[in-house]
C-alpha atoms as a PDB file:
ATOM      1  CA  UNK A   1     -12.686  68.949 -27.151  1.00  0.00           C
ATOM      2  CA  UNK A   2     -14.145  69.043 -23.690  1.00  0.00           C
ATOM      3  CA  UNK A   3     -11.048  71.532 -22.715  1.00  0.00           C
ATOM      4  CA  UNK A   4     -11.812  73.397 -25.502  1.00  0.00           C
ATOM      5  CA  UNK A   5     -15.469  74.102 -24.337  1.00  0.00           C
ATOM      6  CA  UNK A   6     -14.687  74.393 -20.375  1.00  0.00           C
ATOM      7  CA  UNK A   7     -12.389  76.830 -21.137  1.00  0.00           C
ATOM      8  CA  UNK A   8     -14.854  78.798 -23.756  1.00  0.00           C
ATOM      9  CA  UNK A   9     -17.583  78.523 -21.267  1.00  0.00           C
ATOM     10  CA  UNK A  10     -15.229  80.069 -18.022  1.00  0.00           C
ATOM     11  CA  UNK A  11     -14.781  82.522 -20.431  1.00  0.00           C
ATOM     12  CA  UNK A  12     -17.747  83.717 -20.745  1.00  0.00           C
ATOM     13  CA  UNK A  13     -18.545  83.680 -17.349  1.00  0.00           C
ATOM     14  CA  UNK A  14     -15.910  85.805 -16.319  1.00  0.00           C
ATOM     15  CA  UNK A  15     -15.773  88.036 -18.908  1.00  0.00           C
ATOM     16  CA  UNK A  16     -18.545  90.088 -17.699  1.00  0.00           C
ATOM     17  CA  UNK A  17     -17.254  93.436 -19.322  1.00  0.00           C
ATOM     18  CA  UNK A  18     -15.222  92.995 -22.309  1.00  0.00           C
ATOM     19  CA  UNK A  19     -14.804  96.221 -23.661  1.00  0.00           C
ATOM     20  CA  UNK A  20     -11.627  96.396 -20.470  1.00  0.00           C
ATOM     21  CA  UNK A  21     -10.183  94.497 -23.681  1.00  0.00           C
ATOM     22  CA  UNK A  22      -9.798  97.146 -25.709  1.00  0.00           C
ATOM     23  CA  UNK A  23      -6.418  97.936 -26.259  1.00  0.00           C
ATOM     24  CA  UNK A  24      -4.666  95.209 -24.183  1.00  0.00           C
ATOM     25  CA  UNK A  25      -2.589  93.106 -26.162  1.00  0.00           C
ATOM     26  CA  UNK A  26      -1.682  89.709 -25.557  1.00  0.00           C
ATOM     27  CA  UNK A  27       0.884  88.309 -23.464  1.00  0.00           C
ATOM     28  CA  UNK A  28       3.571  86.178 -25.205  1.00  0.00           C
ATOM     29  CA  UNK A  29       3.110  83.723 -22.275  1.00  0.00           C
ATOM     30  CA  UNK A  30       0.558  81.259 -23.031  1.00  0.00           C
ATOM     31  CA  UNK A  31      -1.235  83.369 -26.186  1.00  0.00           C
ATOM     32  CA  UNK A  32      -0.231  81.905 -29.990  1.00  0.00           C
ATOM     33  CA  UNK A  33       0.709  85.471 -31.875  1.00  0.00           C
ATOM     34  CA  UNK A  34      -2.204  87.159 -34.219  1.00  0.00           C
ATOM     35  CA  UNK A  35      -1.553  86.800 -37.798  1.00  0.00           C
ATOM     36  CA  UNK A  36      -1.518  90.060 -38.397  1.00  0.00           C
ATOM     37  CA  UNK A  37      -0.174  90.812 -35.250  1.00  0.00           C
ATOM     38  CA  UNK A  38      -1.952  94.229 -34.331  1.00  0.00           C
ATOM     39  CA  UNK A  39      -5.367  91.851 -32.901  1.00  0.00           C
ATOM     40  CA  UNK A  40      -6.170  93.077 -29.015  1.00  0.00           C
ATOM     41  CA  UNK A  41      -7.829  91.068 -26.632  1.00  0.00           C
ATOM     42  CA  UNK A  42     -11.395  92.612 -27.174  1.00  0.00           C
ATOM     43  CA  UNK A  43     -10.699  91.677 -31.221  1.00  0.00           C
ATOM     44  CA  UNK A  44      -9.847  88.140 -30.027  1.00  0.00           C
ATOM     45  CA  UNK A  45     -12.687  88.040 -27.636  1.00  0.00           C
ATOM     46  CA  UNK A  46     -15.207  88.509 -30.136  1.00  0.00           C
ATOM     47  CA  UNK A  47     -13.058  85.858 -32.736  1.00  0.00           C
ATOM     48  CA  UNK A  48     -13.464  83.431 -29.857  1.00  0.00           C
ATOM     49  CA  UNK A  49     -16.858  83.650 -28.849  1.00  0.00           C
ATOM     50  CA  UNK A  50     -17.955  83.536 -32.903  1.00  0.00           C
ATOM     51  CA  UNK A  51     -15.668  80.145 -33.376  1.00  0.00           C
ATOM     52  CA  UNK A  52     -17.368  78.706 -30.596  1.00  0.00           C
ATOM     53  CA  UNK A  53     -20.872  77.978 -32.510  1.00  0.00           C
ATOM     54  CA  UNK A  54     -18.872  77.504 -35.988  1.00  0.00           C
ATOM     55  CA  UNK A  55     -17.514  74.375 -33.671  1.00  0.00           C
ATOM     56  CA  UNK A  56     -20.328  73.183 -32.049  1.00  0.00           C
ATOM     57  CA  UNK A  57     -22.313  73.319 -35.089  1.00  0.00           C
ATOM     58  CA  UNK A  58     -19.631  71.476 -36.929  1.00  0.00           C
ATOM     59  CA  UNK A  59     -19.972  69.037 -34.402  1.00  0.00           C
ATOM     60  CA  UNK A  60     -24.071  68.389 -35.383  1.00  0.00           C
ATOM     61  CA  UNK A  61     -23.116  68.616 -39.157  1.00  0.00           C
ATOM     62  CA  UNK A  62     -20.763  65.559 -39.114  1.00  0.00           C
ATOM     63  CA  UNK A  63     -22.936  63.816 -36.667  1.00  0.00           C
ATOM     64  CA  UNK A  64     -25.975  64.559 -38.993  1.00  0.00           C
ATOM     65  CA  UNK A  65     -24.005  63.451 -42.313  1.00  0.00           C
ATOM     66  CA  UNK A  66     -22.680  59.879 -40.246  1.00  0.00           C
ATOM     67  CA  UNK A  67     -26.459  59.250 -39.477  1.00  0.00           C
ATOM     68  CA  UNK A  68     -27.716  59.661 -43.486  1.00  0.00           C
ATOM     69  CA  UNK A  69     -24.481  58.475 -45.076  1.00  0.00           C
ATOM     70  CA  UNK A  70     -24.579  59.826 -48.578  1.00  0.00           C
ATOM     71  CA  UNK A  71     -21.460  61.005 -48.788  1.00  0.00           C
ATOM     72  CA  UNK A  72     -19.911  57.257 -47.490  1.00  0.00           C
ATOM     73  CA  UNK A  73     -21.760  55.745 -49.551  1.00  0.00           C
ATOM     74  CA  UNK A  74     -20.212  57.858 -52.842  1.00  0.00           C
ATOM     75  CA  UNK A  75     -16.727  57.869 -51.709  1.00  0.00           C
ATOM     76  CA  UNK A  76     -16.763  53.941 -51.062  1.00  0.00           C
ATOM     77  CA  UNK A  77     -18.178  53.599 -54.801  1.00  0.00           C
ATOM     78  CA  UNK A  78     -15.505  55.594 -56.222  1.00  0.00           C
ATOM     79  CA  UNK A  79     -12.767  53.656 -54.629  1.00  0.00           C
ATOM     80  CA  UNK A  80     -11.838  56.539 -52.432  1.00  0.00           C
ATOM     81  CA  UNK A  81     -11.681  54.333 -49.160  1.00  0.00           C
ATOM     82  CA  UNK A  82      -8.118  52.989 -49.732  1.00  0.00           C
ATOM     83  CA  UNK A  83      -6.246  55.886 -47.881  1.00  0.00           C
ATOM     84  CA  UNK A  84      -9.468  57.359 -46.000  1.00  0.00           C
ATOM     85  CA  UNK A  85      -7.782  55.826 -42.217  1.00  0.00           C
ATOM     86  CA  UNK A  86      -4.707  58.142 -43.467  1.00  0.00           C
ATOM     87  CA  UNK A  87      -7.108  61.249 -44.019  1.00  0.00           C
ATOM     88  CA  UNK A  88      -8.831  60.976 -41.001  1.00  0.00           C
ATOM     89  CA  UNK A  89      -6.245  60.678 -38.894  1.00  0.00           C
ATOM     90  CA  UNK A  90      -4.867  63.924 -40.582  1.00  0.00           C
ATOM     91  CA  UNK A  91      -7.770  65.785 -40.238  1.00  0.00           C
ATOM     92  CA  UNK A  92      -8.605  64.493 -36.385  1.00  0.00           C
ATOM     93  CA  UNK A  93      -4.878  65.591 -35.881  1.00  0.00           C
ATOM     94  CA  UNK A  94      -5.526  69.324 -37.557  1.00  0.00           C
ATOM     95  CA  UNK A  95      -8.191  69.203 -35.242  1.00  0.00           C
ATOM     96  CA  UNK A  96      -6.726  68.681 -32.232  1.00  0.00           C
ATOM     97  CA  UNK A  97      -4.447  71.543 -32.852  1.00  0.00           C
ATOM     98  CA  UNK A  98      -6.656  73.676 -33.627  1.00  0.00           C
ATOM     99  CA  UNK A  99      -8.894  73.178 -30.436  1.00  0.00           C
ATOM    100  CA  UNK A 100      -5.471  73.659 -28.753  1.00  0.00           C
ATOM    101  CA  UNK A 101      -4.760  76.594 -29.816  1.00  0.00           C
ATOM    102  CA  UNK A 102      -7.846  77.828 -29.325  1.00  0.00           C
ATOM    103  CA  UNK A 103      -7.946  76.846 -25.835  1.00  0.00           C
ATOM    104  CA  UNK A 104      -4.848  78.361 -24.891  1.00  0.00           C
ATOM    105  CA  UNK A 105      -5.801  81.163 -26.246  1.00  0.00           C
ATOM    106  CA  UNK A 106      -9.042  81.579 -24.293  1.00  0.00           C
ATOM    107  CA  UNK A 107      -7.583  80.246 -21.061  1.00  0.00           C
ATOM    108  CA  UNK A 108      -4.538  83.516 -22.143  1.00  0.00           C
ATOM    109  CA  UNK A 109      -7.450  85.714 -22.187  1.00  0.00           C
ATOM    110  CA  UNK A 110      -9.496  84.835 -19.102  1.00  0.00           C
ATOM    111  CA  UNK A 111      -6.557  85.109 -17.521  1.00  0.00           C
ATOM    112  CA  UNK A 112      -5.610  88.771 -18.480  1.00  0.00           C
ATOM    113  CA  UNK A 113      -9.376  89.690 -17.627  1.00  0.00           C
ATOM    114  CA  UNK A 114      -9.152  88.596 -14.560  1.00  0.00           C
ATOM    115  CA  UNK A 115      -5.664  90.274 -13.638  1.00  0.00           C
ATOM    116  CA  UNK A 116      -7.390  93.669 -15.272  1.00  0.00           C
ATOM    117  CA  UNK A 117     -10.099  93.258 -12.872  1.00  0.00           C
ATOM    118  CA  UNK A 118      -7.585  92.623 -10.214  1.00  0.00           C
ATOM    119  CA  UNK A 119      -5.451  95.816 -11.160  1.00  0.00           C
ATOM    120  CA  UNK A 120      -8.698  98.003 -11.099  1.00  0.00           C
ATOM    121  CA  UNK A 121      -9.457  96.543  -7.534  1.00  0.00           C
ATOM    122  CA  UNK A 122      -6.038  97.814  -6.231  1.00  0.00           C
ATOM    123  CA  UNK A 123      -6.345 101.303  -7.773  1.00  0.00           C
ATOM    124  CA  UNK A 124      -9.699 101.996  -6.649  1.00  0.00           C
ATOM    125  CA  UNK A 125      -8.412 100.468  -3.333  1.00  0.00           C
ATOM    126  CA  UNK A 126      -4.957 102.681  -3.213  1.00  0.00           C
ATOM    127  CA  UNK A 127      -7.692 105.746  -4.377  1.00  0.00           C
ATOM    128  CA  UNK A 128     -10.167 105.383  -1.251  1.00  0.00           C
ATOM    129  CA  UNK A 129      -6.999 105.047   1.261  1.00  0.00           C
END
């Protein structure tokens, strides 16, 4: 979780100018493909940064239901706590992969900002000589 958000947060930091993501594409390297396959890195920019509150706000919602537990207290009267250490751990497992994915994928994109950035530094560089 904490990788998920250092690596959200250096994103937005360095991603100062995200419309130079506009027609880039991912690399296969480090980047899990787009479903539909046709998503560029602006597209996936803007995916990212609107996932990040959806998260975070996930976060406050379980932390909010554990403090009034309601919803523990129903499924423990209808007899639903006999397989809930299996469910958990499948849902804390889903969870992890999706934070992983979504970290590599923002760590993927950082990383092709900052070699656009570096690519526009060497033309305009090669251009003044």
């Amino acid at each position: 979780m904490e990788q998920y958000f250092s690596a959200t947060q250096k994103m937005e930091q360095e991603v100062m100018f995200p419309s130079l993501l506009r027609g880039v594409f991912p690399q296969q390297e480090g980047a899990a493909p787009a479903a539909g396959g046709h998503t560029d890195l602006y597209e996936r920019y803007q995916l990212l940064k609107a996932i990040k509150p959806v998260v975070e706000k996930g976060l406050a919602s379980v932390n909010d239901q554990s403090l009034t537990g309601t919803s523990a207290d129903t499924a423990l009267e209808e007899g639903a706590d006999s397989n809930l250490e299996e469910r958990l751990s499948h849902h804390v497992n889903g969870l992890q992969q999706v934070l992983t994915d979504l970290t590599k994928n923002t760590k993927a994109l950082t990383r092709r900002y900052s070699q656009i950035l570096e690519e526009i530094s060497l033309s305009e560089n090669q251009s003044s000589s």
